[in-house]
Every structure is written in structure tokens, then in C-alpha cells.
C-alpha atoms as a PDB file:
ATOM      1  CA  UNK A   1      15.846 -46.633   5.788  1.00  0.00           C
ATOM      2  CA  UNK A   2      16.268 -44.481   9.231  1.00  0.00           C
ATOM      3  CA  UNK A   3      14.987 -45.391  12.696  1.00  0.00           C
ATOM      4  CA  UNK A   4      11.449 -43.899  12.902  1.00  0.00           C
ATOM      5  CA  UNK A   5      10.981 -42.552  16.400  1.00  0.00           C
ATOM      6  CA  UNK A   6       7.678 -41.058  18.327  1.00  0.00           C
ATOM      7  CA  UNK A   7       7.110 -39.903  21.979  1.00  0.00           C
ATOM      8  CA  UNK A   8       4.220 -39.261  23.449  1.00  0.00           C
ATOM      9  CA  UNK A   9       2.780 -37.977  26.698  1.00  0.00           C
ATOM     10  CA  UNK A  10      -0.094 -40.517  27.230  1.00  0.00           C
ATOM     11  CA  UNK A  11      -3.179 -40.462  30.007  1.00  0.00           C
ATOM     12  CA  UNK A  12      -6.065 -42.808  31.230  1.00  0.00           C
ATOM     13  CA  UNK A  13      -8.101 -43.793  33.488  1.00  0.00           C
ATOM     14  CA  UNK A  14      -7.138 -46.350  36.362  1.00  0.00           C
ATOM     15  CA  UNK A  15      -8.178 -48.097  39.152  1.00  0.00           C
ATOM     16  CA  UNK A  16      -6.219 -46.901  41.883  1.00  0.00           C
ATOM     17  CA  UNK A  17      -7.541 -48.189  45.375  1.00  0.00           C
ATOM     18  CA  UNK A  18      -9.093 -45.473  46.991  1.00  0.00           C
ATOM     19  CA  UNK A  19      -6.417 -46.495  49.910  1.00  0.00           C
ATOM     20  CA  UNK A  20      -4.143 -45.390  47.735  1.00  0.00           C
ATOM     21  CA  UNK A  21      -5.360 -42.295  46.297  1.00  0.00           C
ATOM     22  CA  UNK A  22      -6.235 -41.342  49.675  1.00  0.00           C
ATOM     23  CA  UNK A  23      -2.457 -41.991  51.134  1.00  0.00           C
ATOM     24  CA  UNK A  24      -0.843 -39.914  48.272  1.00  0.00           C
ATOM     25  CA  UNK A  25      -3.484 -38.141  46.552  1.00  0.00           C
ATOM     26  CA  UNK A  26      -3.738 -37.480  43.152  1.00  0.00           C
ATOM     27  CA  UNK A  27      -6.702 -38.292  40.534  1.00  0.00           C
ATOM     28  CA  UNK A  28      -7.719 -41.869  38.898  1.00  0.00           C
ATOM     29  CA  UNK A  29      -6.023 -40.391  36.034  1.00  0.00           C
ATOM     30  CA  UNK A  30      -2.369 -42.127  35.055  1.00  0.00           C
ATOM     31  CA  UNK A  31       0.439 -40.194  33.154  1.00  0.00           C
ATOM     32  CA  UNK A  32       3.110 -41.926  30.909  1.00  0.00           C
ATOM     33  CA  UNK A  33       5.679 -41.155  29.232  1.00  0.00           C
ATOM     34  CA  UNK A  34       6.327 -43.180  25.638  1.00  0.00           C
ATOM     35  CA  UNK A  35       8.991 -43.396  23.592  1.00  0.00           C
ATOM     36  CA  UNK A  36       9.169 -45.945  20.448  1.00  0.00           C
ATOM     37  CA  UNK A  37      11.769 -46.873  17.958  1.00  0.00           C
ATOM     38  CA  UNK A  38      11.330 -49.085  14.957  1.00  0.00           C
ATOM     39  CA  UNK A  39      13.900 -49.435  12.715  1.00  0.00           C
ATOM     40  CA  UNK A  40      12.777 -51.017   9.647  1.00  0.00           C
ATOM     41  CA  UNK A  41      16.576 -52.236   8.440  1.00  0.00           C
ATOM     42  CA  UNK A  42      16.275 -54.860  11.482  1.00  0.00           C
ATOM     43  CA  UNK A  43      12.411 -54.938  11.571  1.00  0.00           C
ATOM     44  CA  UNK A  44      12.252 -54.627  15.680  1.00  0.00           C
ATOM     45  CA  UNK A  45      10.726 -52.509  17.578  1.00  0.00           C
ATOM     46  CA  UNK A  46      10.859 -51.110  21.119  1.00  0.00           C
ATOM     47  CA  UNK A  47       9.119 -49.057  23.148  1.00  0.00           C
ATOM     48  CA  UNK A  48      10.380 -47.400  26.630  1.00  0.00           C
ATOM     49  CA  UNK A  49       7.849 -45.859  29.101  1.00  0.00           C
ATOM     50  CA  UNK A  50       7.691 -44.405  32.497  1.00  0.00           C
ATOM     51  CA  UNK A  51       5.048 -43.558  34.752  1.00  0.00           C
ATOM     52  CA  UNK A  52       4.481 -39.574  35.165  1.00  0.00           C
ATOM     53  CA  UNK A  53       1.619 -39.845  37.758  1.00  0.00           C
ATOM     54  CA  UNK A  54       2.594 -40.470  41.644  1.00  0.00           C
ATOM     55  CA  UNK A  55       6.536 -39.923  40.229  1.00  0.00           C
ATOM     56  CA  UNK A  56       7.285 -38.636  43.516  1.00  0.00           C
ATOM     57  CA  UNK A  57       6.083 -41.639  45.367  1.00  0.00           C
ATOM     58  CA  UNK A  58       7.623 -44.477  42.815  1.00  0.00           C
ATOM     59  CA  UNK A  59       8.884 -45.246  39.558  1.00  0.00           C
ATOM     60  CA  UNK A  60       8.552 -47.941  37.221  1.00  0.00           C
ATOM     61  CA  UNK A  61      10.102 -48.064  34.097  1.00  0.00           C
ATOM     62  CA  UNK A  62       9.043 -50.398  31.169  1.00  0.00           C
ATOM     63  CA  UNK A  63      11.130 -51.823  28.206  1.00  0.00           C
ATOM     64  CA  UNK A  64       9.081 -53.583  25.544  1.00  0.00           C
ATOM     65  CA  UNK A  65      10.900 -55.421  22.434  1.00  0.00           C
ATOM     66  CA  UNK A  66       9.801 -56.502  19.530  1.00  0.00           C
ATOM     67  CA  UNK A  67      12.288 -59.009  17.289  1.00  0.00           C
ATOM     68  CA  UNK A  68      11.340 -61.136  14.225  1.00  0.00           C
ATOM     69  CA  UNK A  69      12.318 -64.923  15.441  1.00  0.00           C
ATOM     70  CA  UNK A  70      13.842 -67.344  13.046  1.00  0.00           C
ATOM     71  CA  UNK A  71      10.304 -69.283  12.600  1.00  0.00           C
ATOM     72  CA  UNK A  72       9.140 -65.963  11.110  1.00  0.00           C
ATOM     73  CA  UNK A  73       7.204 -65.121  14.362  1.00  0.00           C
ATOM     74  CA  UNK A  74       7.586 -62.353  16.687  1.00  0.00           C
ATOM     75  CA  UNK A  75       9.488 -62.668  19.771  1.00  0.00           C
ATOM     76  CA  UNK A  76       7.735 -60.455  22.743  1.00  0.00           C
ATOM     77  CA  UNK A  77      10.046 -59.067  25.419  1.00  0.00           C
ATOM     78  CA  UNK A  78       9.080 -57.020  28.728  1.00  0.00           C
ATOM     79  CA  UNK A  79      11.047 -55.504  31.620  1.00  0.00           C
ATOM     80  CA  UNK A  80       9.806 -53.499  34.417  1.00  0.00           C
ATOM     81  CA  UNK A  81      12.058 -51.718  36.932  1.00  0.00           C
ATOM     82  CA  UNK A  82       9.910 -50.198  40.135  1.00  0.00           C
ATOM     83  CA  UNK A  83      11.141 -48.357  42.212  1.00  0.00           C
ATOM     84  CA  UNK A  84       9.784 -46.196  45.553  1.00  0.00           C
ATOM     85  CA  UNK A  85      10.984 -43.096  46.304  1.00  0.00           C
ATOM     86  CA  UNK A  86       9.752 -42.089  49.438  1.00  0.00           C
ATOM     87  CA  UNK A  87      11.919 -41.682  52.971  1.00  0.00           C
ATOM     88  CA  UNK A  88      10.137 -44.122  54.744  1.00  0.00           C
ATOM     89  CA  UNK A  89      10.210 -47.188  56.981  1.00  0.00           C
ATOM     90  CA  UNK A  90      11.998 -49.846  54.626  1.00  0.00           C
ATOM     91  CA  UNK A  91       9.110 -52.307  55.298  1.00  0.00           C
ATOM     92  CA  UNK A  92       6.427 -49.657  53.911  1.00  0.00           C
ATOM     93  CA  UNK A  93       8.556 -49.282  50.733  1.00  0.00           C
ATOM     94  CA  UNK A  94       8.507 -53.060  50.147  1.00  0.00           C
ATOM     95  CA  UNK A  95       4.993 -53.872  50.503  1.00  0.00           C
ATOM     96  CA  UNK A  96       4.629 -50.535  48.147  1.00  0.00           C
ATOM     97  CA  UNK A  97       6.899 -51.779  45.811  1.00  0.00           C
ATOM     98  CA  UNK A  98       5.782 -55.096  45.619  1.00  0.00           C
ATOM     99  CA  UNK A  99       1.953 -53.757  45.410  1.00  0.00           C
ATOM    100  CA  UNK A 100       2.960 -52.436  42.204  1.00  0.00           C
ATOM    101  CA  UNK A 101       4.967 -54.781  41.190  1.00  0.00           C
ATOM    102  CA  UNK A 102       1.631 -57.035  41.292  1.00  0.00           C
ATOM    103  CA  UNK A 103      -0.314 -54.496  39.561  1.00  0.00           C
ATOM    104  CA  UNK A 104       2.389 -54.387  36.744  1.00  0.00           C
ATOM    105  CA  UNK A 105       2.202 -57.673  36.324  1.00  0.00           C
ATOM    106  CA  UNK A 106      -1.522 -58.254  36.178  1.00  0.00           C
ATOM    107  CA  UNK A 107      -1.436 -55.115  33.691  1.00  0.00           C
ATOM    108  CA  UNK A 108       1.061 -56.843  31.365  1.00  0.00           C
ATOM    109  CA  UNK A 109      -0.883 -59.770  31.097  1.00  0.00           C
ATOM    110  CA  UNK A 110      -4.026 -57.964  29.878  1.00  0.00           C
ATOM    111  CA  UNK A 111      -2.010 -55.908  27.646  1.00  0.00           C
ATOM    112  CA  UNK A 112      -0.335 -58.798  26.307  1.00  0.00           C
ATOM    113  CA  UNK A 113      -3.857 -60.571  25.891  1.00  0.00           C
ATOM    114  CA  UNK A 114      -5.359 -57.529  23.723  1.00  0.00           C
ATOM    115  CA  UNK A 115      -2.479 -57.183  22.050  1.00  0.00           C
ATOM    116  CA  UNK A 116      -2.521 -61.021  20.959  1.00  0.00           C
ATOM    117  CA  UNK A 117      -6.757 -60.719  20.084  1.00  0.00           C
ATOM    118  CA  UNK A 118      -5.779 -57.412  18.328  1.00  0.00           C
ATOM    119  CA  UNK A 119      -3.114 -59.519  16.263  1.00  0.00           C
ATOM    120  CA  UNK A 120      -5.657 -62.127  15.718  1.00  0.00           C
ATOM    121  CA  UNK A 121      -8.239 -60.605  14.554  1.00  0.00           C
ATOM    122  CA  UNK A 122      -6.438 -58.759  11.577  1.00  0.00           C
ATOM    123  CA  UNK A 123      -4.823 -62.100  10.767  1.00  0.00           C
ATOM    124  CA  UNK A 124      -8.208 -63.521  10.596  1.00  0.00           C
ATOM    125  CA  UNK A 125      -9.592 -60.707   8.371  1.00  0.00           C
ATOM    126  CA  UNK A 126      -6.121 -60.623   6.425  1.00  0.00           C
ATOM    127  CA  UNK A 127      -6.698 -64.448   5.585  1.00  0.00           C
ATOM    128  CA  UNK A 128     -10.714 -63.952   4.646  1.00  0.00           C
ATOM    129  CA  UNK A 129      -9.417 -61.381   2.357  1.00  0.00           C
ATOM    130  CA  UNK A 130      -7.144 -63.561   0.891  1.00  0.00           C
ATOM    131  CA  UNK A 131      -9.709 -66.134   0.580  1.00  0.00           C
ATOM    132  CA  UNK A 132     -11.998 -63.744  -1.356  1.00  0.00           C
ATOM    133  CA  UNK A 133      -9.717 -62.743  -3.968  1.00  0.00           C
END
């Protein structure tokens, strides 16, 4: 079988500090970039994404993985490289950069815990099936 691909232009809503939105402007609406491979020969997965909104002001690329372990579970991996772009005092870029490196993180660990009730809940309902017949 051949690598299945998909990209997609993705958009919703945030919660941008108004500090923020004020400083650089821009809406409370948040523009990514996806790209995801699977490639059912290895059974992984991996997606790649980048920010599209406030590109001008700072970067962050993400690289998610998805690998069957040899306990027959999934192993989860997640990279994230931000990155300001502004000409500005070095100090400013920092506490930017580390203010988003914050929000990153706090985002991947929601993510990660809907993804994981997601997973649960279709085990559950896979199982009760199971049960039934």
C-alpha cells in the first residue's frame, strides 16, 4: 500500500490576550497549516503543522508521530520549534518566545488529554460491542 497524504488549511478560535492582539493586531481567529502522512506498510503516522496567523511576528512549527510500540500500544511523539521573527530588543523576543512556548505547552497537554478521552471512549464502546455479540 502507498503513503496516504492530506493537507489542510485549518482555522479556530483562540484566546489570544487582548495584550497581545492589541500589540500585533490581528483577529481571535488562528490559521494552520497541516500536513499528515500515514503509511499503512509501517502503520505510523505523522502530522507536521505550522502556524499561519501572526507568521510575521513568530513561528512555531509542530511534529507529531505516531509509532506502534512493541507492547502493541501507541507511542506518542511531539516537537515544537518557536521561533520570533521580529527586529527587536533580544529581551522582548525571549519573553515572546517563551510566552508561546508556555501556551504550546499548555495546548499540547489538552490536546493530548482529548485525544486520550477520544481514544477511550471508542475503546469503551468497541469492547460493549464486543460484549453484545
Amino acid at each position: 500500500m502507498d503513503c496516504q497524504s492530506e493537507f489542510r488549511a485549518a482555522s479556530s478560535e483562540t484566546a489570544y490576550s487582548r495584550l497581545l492582539l492589541q500589540f500585533f493586531g490581528g483577529s481571535e481567529d488562528a490559521f494552520v497549516r497541516e500536513i499528515s502522512f500515514i503509511d499503512p506498510a509501517t502503520q505510523t503516522a505523522s502530522v507536521t503543522s505550522v502556524n499561519l496567523s501572526l507568521s510575521k511576528f513568530a513561528t512555531c512549527l509542530e511534529r507529531i508521530q505516531y509509532t506502534p510500540s512493541q507492547d502493541g500500544r501507541t507511542t506518542f511523539a511531539q516537537s515544537a520549534e518557536i521561533q520570533t521573527r521580529m527586529n527587536m530588543w533580544r529581551t522582548a523576543a525571549d519573553k515572546l518566545e517563551n510566552f508561546l512556548a508556555e501556551r504550546f505547552k499548555q495546548n499540547a497537554h489538552l490536546g493530548r488529554a482529548a485525544f486520550t478521552d477520544v481514544l477511550s471512549t471508542m475503546w469503551e464502546a468497541k469492547q460493549q460491542q464486543t460484549a453484545l455479540t
